[in-house]
C-alpha atoms as a PDB file:
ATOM      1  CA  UNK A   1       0.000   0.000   0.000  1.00  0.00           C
ATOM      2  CA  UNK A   2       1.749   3.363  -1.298  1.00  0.00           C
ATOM      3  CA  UNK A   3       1.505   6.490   1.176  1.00  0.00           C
ATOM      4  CA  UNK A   4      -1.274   8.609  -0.371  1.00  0.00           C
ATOM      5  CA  UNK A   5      -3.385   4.840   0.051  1.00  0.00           C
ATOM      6  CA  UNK A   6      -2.441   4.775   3.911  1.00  0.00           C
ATOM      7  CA  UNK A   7      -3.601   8.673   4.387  1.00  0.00           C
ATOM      8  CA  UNK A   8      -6.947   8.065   2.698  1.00  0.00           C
ATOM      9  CA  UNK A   9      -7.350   4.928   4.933  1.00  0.00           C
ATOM     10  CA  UNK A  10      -6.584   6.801   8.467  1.00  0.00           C
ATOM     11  CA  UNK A  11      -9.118   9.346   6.974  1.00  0.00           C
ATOM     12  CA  UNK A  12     -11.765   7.028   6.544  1.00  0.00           C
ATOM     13  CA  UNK A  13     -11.089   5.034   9.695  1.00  0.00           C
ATOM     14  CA  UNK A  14     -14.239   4.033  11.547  1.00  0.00           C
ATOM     15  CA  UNK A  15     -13.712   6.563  14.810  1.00  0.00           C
ATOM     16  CA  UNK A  16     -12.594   9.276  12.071  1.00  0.00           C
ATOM     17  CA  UNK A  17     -16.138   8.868  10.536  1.00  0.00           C
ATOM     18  CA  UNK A  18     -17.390   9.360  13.702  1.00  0.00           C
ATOM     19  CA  UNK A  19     -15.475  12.985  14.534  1.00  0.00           C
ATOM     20  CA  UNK A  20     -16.166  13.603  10.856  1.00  0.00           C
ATOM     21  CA  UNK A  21     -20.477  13.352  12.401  1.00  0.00           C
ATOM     22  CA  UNK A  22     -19.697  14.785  15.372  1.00  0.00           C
ATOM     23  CA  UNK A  23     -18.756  18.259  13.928  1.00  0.00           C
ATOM     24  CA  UNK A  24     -22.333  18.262  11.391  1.00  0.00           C
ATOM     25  CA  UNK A  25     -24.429  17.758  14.092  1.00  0.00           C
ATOM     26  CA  UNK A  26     -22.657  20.743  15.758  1.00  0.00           C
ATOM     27  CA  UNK A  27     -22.772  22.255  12.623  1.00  0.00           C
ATOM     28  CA  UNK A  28     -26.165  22.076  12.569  1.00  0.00           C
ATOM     29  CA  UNK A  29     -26.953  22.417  16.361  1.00  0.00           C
ATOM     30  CA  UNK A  30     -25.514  25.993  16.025  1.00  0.00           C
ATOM     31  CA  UNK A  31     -28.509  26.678  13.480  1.00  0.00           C
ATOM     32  CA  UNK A  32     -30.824  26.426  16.606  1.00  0.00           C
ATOM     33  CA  UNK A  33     -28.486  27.918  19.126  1.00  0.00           C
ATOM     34  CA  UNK A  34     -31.232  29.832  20.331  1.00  0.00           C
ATOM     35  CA  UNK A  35     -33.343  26.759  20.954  1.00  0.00           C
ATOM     36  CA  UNK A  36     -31.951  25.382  23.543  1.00  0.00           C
ATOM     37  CA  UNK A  37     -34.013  21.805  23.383  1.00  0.00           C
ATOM     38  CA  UNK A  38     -32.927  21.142  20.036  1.00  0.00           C
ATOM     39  CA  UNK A  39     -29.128  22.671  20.725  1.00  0.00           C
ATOM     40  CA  UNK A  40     -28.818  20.235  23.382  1.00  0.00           C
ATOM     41  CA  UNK A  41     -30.060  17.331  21.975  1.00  0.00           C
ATOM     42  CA  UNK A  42     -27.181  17.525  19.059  1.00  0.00           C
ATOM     43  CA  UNK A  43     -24.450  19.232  21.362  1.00  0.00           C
ATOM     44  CA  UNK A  44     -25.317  16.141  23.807  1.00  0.00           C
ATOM     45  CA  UNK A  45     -25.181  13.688  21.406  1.00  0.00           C
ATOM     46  CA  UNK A  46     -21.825  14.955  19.333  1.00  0.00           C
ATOM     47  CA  UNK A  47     -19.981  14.795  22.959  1.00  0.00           C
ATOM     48  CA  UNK A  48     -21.764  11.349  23.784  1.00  0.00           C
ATOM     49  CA  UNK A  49     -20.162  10.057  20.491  1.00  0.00           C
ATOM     50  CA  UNK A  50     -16.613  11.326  22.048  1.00  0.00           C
ATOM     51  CA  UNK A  51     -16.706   8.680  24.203  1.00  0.00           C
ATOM     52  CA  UNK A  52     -17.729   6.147  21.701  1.00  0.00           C
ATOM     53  CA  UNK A  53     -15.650   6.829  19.022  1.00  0.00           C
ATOM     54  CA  UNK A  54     -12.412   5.917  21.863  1.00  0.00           C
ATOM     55  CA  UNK A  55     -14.112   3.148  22.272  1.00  0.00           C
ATOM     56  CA  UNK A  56     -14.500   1.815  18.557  1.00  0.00           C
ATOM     57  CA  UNK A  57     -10.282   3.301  17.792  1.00  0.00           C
ATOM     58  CA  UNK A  58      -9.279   0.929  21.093  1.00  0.00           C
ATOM     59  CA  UNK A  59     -11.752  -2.485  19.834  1.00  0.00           C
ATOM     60  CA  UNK A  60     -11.104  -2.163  16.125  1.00  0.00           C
ATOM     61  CA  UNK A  61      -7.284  -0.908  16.984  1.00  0.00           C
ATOM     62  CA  UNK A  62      -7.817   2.487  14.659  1.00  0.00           C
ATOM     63  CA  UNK A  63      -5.977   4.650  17.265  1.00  0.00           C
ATOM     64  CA  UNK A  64      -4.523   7.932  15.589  1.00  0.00           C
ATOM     65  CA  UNK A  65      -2.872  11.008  16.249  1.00  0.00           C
ATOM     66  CA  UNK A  66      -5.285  12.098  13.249  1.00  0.00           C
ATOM     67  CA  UNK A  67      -7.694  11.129  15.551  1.00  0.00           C
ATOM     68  CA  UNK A  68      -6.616  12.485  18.697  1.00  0.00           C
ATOM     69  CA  UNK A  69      -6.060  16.155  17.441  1.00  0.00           C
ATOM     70  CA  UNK A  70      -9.675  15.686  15.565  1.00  0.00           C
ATOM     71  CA  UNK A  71     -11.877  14.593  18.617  1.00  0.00           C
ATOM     72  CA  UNK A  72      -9.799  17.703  20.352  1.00  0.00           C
ATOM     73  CA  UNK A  73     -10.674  20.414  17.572  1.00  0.00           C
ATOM     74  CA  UNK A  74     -14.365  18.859  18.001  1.00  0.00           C
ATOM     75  CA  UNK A  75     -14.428  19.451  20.835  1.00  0.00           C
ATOM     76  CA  UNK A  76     -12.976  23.519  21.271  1.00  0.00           C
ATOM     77  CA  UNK A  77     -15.499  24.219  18.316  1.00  0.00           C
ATOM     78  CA  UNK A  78     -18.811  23.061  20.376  1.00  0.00           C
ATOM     79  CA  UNK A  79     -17.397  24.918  23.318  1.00  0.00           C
ATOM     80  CA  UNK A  80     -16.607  27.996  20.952  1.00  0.00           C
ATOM     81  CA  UNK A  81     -20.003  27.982  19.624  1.00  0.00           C
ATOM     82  CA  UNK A  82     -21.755  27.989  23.368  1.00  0.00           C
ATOM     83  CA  UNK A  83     -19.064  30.410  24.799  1.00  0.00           C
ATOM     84  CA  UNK A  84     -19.177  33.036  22.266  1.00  0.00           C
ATOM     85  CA  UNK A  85     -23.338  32.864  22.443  1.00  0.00           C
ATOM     86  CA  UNK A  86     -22.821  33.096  25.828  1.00  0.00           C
ATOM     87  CA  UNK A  87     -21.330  36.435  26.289  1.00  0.00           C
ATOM     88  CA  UNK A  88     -19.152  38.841  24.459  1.00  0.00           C
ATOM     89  CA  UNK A  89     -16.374  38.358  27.096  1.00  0.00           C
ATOM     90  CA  UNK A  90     -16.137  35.267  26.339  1.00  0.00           C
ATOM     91  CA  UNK A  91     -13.915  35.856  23.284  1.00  0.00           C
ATOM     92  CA  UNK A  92     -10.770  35.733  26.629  1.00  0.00           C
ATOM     93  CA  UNK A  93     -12.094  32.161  27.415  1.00  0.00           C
ATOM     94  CA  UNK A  94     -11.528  30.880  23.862  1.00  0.00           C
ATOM     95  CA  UNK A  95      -8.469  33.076  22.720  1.00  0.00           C
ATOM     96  CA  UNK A  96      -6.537  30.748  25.496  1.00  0.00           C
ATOM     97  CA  UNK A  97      -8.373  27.339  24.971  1.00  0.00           C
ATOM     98  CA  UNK A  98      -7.234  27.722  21.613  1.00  0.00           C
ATOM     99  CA  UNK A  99      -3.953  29.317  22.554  1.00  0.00           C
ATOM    100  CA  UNK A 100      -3.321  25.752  24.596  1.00  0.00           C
ATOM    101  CA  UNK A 101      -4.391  23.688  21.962  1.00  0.00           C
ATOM    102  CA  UNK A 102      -2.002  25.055  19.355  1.00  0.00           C
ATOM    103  CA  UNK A 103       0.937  25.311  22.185  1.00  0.00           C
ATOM    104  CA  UNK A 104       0.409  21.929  23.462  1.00  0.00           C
ATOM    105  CA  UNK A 105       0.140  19.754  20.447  1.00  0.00           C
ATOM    106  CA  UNK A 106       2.891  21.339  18.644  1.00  0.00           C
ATOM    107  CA  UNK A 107       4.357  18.806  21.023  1.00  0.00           C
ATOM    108  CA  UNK A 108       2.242  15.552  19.219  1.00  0.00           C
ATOM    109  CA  UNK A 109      -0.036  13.694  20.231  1.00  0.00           C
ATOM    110  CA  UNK A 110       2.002  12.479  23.124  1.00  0.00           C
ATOM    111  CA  UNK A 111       1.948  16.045  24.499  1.00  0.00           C
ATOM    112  CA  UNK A 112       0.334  15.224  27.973  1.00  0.00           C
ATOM    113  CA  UNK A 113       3.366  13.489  29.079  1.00  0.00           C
ATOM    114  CA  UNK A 114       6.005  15.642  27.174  1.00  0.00           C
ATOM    115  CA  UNK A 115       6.441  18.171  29.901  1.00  0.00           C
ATOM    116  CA  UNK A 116       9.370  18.619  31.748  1.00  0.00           C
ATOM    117  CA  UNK A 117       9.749  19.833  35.343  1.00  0.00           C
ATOM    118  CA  UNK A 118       6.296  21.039  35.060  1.00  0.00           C
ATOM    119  CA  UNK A 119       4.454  22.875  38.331  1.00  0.00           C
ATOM    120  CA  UNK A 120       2.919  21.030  40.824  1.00  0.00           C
ATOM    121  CA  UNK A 121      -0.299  22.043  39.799  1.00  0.00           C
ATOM    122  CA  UNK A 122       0.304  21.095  36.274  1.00  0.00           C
ATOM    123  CA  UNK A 123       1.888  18.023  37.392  1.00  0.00           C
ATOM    124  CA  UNK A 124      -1.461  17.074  39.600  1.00  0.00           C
ATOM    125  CA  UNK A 125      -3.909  18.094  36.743  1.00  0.00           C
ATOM    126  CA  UNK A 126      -2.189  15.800  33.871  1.00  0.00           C
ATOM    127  CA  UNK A 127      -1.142  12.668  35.920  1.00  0.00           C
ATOM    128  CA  UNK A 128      -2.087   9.531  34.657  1.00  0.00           C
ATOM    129  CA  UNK A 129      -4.111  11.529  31.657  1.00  0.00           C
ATOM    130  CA  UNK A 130      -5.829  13.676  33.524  1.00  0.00           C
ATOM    131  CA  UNK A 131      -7.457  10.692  35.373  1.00  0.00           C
ATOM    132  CA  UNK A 132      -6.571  11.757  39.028  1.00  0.00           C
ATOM    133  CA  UNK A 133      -9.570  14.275  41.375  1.00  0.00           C
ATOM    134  CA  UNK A 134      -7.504  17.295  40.381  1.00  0.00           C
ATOM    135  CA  UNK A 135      -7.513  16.208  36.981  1.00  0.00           C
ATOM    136  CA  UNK A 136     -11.392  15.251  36.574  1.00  0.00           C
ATOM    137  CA  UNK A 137     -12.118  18.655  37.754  1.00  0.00           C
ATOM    138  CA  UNK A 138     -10.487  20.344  35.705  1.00  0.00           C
ATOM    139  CA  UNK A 139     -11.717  18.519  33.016  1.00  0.00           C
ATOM    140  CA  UNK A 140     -15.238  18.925  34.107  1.00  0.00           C
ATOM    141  CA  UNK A 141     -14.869  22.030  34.322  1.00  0.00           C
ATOM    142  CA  UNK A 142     -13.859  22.934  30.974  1.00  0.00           C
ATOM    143  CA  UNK A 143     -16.739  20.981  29.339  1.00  0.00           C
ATOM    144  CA  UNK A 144     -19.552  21.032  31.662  1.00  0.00           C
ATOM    145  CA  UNK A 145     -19.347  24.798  33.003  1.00  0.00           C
ATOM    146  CA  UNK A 146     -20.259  26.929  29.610  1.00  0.00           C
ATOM    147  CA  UNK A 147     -23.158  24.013  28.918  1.00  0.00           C
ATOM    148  CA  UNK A 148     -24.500  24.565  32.687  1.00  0.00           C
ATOM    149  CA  UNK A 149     -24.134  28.469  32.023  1.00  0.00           C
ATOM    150  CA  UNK A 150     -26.398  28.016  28.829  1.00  0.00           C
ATOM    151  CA  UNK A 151     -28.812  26.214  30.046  1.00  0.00           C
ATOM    152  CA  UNK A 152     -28.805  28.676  33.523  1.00  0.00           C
ATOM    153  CA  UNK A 153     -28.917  31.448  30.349  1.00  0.00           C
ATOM    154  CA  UNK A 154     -31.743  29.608  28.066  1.00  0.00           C
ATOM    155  CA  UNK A 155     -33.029  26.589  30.364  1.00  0.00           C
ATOM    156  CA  UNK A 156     -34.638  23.656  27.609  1.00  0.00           C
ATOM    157  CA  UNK A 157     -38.407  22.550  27.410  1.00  0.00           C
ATOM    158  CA  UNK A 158     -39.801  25.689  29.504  1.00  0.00           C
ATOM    159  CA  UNK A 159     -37.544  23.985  32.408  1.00  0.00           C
ATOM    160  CA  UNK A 160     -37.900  26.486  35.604  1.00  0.00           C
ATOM    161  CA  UNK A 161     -34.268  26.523  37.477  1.00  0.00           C
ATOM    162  CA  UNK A 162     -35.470  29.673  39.588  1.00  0.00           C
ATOM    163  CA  UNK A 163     -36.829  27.314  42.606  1.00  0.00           C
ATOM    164  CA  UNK A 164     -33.326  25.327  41.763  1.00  0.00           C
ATOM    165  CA  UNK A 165     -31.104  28.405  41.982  1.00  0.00           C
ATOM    166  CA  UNK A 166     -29.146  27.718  45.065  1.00  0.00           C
ATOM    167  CA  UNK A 167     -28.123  24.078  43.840  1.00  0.00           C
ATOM    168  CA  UNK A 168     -27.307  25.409  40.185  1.00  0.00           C
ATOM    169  CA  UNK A 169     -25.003  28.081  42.053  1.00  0.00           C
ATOM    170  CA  UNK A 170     -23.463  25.555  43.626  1.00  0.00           C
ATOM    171  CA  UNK A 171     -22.851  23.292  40.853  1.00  0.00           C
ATOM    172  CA  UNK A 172     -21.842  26.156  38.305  1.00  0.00           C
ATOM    173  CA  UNK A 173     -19.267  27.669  41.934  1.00  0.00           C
ATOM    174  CA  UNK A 174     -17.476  24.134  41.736  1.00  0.00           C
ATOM    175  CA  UNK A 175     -17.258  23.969  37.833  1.00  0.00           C
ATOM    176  CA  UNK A 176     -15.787  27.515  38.138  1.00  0.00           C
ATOM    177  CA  UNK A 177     -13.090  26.298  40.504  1.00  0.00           C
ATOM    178  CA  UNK A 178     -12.207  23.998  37.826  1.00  0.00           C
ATOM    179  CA  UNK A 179     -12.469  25.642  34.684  1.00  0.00           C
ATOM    180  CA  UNK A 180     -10.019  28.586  37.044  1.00  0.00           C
ATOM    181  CA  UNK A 181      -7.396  25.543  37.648  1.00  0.00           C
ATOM    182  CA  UNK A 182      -7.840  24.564  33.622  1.00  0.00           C
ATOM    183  CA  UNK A 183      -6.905  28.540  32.443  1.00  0.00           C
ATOM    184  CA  UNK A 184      -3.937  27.941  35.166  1.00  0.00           C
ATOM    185  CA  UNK A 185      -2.309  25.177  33.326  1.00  0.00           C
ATOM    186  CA  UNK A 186      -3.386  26.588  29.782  1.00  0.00           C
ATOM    187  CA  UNK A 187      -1.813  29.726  30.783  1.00  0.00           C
ATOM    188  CA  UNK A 188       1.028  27.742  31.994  1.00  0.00           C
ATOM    189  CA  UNK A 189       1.478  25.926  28.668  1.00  0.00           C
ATOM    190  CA  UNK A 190       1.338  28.622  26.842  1.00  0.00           C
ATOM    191  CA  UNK A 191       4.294  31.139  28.464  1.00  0.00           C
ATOM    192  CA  UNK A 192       6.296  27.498  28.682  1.00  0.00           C
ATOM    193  CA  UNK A 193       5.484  27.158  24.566  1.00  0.00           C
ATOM    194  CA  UNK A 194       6.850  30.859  24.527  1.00  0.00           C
ATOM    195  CA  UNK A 195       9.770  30.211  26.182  1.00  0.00           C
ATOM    196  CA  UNK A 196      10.581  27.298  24.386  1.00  0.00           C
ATOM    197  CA  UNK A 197      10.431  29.380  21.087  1.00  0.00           C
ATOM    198  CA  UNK A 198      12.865  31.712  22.600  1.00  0.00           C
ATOM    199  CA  UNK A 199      15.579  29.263  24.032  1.00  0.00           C
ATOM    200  CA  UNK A 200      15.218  27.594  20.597  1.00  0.00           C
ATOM    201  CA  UNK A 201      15.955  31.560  18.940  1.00  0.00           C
ATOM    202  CA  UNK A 202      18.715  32.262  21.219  1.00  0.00           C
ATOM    203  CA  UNK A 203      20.665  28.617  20.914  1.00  0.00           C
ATOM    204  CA  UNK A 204      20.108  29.235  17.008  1.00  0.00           C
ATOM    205  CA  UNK A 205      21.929  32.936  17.387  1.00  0.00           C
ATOM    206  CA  UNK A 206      24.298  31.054  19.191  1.00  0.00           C
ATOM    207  CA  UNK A 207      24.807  28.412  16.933  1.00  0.00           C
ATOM    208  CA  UNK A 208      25.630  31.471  13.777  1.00  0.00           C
ATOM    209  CA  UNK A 209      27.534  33.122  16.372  1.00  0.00           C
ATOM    210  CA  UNK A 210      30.128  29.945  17.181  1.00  0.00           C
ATOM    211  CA  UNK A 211      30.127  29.210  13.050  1.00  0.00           C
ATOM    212  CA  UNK A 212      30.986  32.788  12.340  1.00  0.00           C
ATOM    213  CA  UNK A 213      33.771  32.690  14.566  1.00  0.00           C
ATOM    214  CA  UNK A 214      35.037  29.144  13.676  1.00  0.00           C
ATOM    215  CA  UNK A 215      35.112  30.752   9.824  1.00  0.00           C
ATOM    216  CA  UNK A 216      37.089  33.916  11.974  1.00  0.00           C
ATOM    217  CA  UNK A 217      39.493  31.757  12.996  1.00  0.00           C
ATOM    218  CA  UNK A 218      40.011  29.564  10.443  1.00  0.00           C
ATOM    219  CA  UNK A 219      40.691  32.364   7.880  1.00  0.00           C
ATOM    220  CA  UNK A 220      42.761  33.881  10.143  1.00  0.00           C
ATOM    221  CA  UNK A 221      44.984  30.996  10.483  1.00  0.00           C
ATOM    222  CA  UNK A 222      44.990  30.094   6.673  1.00  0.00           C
END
């Protein structure tokens, strides 16, 4: 099998197909933004197939990177969509989300375990894949606090959360405290991306600066 033959088969690969559904029905669920029932129903179901599509990669052993960086970009574009409807401050919350995403997998797709001498927090947040307390809130956080705050915004089916108010507080208080830890390491990832840019501009300078004086030296000799 030649290499353009391999691409087109990790495109077409079975959890692929899957991402490849999940963004039209968010493509379509931002046609009815404003109706929250029918928003939810095809937001819901896109980040229900999330799960399933890691599922099908693992049983029918389709794992990508492809893969990896597409269920990611699904994802940042359903949160976009809510985020941005959300309020018009919001544009802060997705400039860095998308910040992190280009900072951290210019790494590859092993980029959770490619940092070095990271934070503690950082350190907590990513162990074992971000399957640790610190880590599940965080990631909670990030995908469940901008759906609670549109549904607190636009509640579905005529739903009344005013006589629920205290408990939604409280559940949208601890999905702040998360999403807060989240913008930490994304933050984090990005000024580390930053400075990895620089080193890598400074040992290059460095690198022109020893050749020009090897060339120095050597014509001075000769």
């Amino acid at each position: 099998m030649n290499a353009a033959a391999s691409n087109r088969s990790i495109y077409l690969y079975v959890p692929n197909i899957i991402g490849y559904v999940r963004l039209l029905l968010l493509a379509i669920g931002w046609l009815y933004i404003n109706q929250s029932s029918v928003f939810l129903v095809l937001y819901s179901t896109s980040a229900s197939l999330d799960f399933f599509d890691g599922y099908v990669a693992r049983r029918l052993k389709q794992v990508s990177s492809f893969g990896a960086w597409l269920d990611v970009i699904t994802d940042n574009i359903g949160r976009t969509m809510i985020w941005t409807h959300i309020t018009q401050w919001s544009w802060m919350i997705v400039a860095l989300e998308w910040s992190s995403f280009v900072c951290t997998h210019c790494r590859g797709s092993n980029w959770k375990t490619s940092f070095e001498k990271a934070p503690w927090l950082v350190t907590k947040v990513m162990d074992n894949g971000f399957y640790t307390p610190l880590g599940i809130l965080v990631i909670t956080g990030l995908h469940v606090l901008p759906v609670s705050l549109y549904i607190w915004q636009d509640p579905p089916y005529g739903l009344e959360l005013g006589r629920y108010y205290l408990l939604m507080y409280c559940i949208i208080a601890v999905l702040s405290v998360g999403r807060a830890i989240c913008a930490t390491v994304e933050l984090w990832t990005v000024f580390e991306h930053a400075h990895q840019l620089v080193s890598y501009d400074l040992d290059q300078e460095l690198s022109s600066l020893t050749d020009d004086l090897e060339k120095s030296r050597h014509n001075s000799t000769s």
